[in-house]
Protein backbone atom coordinates (compact mmCIF):
# COMPACT_ATOMS: atom_id res chain seq x y z
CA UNK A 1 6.17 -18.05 10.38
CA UNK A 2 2.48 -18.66 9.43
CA UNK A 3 0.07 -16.09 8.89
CA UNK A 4 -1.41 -15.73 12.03
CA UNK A 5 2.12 -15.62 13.75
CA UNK A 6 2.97 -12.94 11.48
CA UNK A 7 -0.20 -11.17 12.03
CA UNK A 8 0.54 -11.19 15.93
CA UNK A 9 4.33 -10.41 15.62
CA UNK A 10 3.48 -7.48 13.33
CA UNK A 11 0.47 -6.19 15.40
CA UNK A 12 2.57 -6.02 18.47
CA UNK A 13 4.83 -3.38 16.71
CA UNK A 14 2.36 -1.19 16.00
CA UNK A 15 1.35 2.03 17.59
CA UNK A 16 -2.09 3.04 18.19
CA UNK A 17 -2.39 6.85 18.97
CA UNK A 18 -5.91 7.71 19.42
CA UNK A 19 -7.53 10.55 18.18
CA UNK A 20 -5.25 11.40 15.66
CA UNK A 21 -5.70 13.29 13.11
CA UNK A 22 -9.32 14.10 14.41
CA UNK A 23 -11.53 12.94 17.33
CA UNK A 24 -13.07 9.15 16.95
CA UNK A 25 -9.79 8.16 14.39
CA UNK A 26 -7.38 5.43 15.60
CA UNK A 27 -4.33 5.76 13.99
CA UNK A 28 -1.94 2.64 13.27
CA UNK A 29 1.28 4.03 13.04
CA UNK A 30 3.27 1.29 11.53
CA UNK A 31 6.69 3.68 11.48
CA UNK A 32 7.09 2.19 15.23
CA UNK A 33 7.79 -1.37 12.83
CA UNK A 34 10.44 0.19 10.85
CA UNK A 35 12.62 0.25 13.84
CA UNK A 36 12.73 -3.06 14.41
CA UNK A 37 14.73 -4.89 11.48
CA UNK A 38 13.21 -8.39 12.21
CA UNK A 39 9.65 -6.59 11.22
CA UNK A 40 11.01 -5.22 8.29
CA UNK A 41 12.46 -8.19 6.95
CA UNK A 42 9.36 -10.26 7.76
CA UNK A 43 7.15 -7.77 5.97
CA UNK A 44 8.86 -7.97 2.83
CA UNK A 45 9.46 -11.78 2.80
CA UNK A 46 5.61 -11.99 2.84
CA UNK A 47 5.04 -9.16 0.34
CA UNK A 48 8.01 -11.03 -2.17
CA UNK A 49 6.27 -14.41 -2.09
CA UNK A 50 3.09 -12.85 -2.67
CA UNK A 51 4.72 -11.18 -6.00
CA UNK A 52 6.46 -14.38 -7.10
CA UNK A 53 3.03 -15.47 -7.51
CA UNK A 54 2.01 -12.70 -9.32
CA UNK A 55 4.39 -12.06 -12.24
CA UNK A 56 4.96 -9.03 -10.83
CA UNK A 57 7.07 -6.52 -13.28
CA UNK A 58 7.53 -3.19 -10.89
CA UNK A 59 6.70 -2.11 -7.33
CA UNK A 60 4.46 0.92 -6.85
CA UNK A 61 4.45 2.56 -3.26
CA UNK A 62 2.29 5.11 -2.35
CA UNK A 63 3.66 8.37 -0.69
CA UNK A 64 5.00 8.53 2.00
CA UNK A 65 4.82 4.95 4.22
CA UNK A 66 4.79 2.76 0.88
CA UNK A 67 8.33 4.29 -0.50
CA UNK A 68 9.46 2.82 2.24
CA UNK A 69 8.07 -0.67 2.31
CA UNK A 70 7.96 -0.62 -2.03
CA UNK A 71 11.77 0.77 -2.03
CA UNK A 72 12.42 -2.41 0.16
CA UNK A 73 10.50 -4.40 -1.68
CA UNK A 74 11.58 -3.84 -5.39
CA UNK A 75 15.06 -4.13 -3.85
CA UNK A 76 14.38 -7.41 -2.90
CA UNK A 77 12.92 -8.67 -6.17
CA UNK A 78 15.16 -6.96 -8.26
CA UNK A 79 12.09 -4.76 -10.33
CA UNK A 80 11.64 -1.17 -10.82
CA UNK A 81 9.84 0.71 -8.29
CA UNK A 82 7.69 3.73 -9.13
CA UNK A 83 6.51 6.67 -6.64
CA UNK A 84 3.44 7.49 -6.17
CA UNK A 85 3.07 10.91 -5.23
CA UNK A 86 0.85 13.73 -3.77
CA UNK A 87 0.11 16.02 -6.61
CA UNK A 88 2.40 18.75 -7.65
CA UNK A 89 5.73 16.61 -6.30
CA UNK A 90 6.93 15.08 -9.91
CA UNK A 91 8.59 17.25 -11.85
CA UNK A 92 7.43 15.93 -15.74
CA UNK A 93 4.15 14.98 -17.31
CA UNK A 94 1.96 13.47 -15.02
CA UNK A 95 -1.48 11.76 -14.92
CA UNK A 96 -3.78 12.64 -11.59
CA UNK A 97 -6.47 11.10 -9.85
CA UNK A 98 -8.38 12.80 -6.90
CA UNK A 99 -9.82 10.46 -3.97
CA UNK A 100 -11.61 10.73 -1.08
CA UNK A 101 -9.75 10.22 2.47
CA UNK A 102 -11.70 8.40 5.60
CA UNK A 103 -11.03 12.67 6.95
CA UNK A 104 -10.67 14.34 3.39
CA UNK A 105 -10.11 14.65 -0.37
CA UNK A 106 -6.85 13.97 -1.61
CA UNK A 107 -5.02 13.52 -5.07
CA UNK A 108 -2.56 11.09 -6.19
CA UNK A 109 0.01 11.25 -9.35
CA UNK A 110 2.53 9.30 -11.58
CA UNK A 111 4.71 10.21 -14.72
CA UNK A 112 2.93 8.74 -17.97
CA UNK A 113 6.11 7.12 -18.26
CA UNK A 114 5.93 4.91 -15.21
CA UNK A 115 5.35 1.80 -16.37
CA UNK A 116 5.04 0.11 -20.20
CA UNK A 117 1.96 -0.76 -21.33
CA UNK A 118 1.02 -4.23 -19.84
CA UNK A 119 3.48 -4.19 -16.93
CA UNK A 120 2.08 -5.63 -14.29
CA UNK A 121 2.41 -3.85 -11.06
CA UNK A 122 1.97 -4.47 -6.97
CA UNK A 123 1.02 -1.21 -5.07
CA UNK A 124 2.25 -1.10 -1.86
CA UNK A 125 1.32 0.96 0.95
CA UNK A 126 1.37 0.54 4.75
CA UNK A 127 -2.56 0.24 5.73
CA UNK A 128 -5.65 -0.19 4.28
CA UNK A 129 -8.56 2.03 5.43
CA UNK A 130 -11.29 3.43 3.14
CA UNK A 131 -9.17 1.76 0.28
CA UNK A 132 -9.57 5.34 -1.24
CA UNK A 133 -5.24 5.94 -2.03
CA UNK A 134 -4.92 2.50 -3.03
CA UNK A 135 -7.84 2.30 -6.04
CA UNK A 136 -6.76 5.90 -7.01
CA UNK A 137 -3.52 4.37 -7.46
CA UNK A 138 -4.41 1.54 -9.18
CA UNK A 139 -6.46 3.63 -11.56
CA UNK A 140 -3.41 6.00 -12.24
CA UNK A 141 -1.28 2.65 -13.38
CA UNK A 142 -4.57 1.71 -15.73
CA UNK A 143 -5.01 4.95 -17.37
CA UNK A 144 -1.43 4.54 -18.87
CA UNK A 145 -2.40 0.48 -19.71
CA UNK A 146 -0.38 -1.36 -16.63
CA UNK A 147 -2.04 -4.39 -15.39
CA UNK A 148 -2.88 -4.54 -11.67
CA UNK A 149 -1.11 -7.91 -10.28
CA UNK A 150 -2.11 -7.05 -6.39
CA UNK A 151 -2.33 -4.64 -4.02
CA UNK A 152 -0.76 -5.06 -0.75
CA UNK A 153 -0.44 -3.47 2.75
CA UNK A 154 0.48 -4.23 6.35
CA UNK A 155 -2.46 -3.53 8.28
CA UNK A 156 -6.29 -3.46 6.93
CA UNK A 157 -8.85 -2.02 8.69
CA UNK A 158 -11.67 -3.95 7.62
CA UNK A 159 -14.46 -1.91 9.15
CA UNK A 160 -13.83 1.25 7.15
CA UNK A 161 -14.36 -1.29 4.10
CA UNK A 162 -11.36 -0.42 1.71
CA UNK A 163 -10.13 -3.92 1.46
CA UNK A 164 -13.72 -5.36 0.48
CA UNK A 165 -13.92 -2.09 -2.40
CA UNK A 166 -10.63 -3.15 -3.43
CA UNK A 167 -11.80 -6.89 -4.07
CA UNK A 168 -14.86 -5.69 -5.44
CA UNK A 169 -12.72 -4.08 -7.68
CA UNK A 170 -11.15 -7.54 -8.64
CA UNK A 171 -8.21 -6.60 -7.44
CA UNK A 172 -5.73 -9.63 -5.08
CA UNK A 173 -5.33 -7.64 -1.95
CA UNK A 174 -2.83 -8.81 0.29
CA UNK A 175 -2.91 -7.37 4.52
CA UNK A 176 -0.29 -9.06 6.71
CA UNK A 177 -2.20 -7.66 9.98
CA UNK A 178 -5.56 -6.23 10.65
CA UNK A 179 -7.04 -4.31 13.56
CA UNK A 180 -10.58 -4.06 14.59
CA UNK A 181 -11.46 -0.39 15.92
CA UNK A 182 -12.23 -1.87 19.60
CA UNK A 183 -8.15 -2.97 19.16
């Protein structure tokens, strides 16, 4: 399947559910994709050639949509996969970093144990918006010296401008859909 088949297939299995959580916010709700098991599979095919490519030594996913898609994924590619969760839900020595959300503030954590130093690491997670979880993530994996190899998501939503922060950022971001707020 080429990109733009994928993009289509994927895109068609998403749910839009307007004004949710607040007035003027489209929400993609790629859970409706998780029921179908030929979207699943197609998701992390892409994601696992993308990490062949990129030395990748663990899969992070970001809480709660990427434990699903990085569980998959680090099954698939035989790595370690490493939670990212919403503060106060690991129970040892964690480090923290707060972000802002395209409706809020927000903060992110990880043990200091979760990677080695130089392991490089994909973060996962299942859309792109502000790009706000994603860097905080990738900054949490940093402070304790992993190396960023990519981060990757199903949908982007290039006009809230997270995927274009995250290049800025020089980080290899990876969307396997995108949606347009007219969409």
């Amino acid at each position: 399947m080429n990109d733009s088949d994928l993009a289509a297939f994927l895109k068609a299995r998403v749910r839009t559910v307007r004004d949710w959580p607040q007035a003027g916010v489209n929400f993609r709700d790629v859970t409706t994709s998780f029921s179908d098991p030929e979207a699943i599979r197609v998701m992390i095919e892409a994601f696992s050639l993308k990490c062949k490519t990129r030395g990748v030594d663990a899969i992070a996913g970001v809480d709660a949509r990427g434990f699903i898609l990085g569980g998959a994924l680090a099954y698939q590619m035989h790595k370690p996969f490493v939670p990212v969760r919403k503060k106060g839900k690991l129970p040892h020595d964690t480090v923290s970093q707060e972000y802002d959300l395209e409706y809020g503030k927000a903060t992110v954590e990880i043990h200091t144990d979760a990677c080695r130093p130089g392991d490089r690491i994909m973060v996962v997670d299942d859309l792109i918006a502000t790009g706000g979880t994603l860097l905080a993530a990738t900054k949490l994996f940093e402070s304790i010296d992993g190396v960023i190899a990519g981060v990757a998501a199903v949908i982007d939503l290039p006009e809230l401008g997270g995927s274009k922060l995250l290049r800025e950022a020089n980080y290899d971001v990876q969307a396997l859909c995108s949606f347009t707020e007219e969409e």
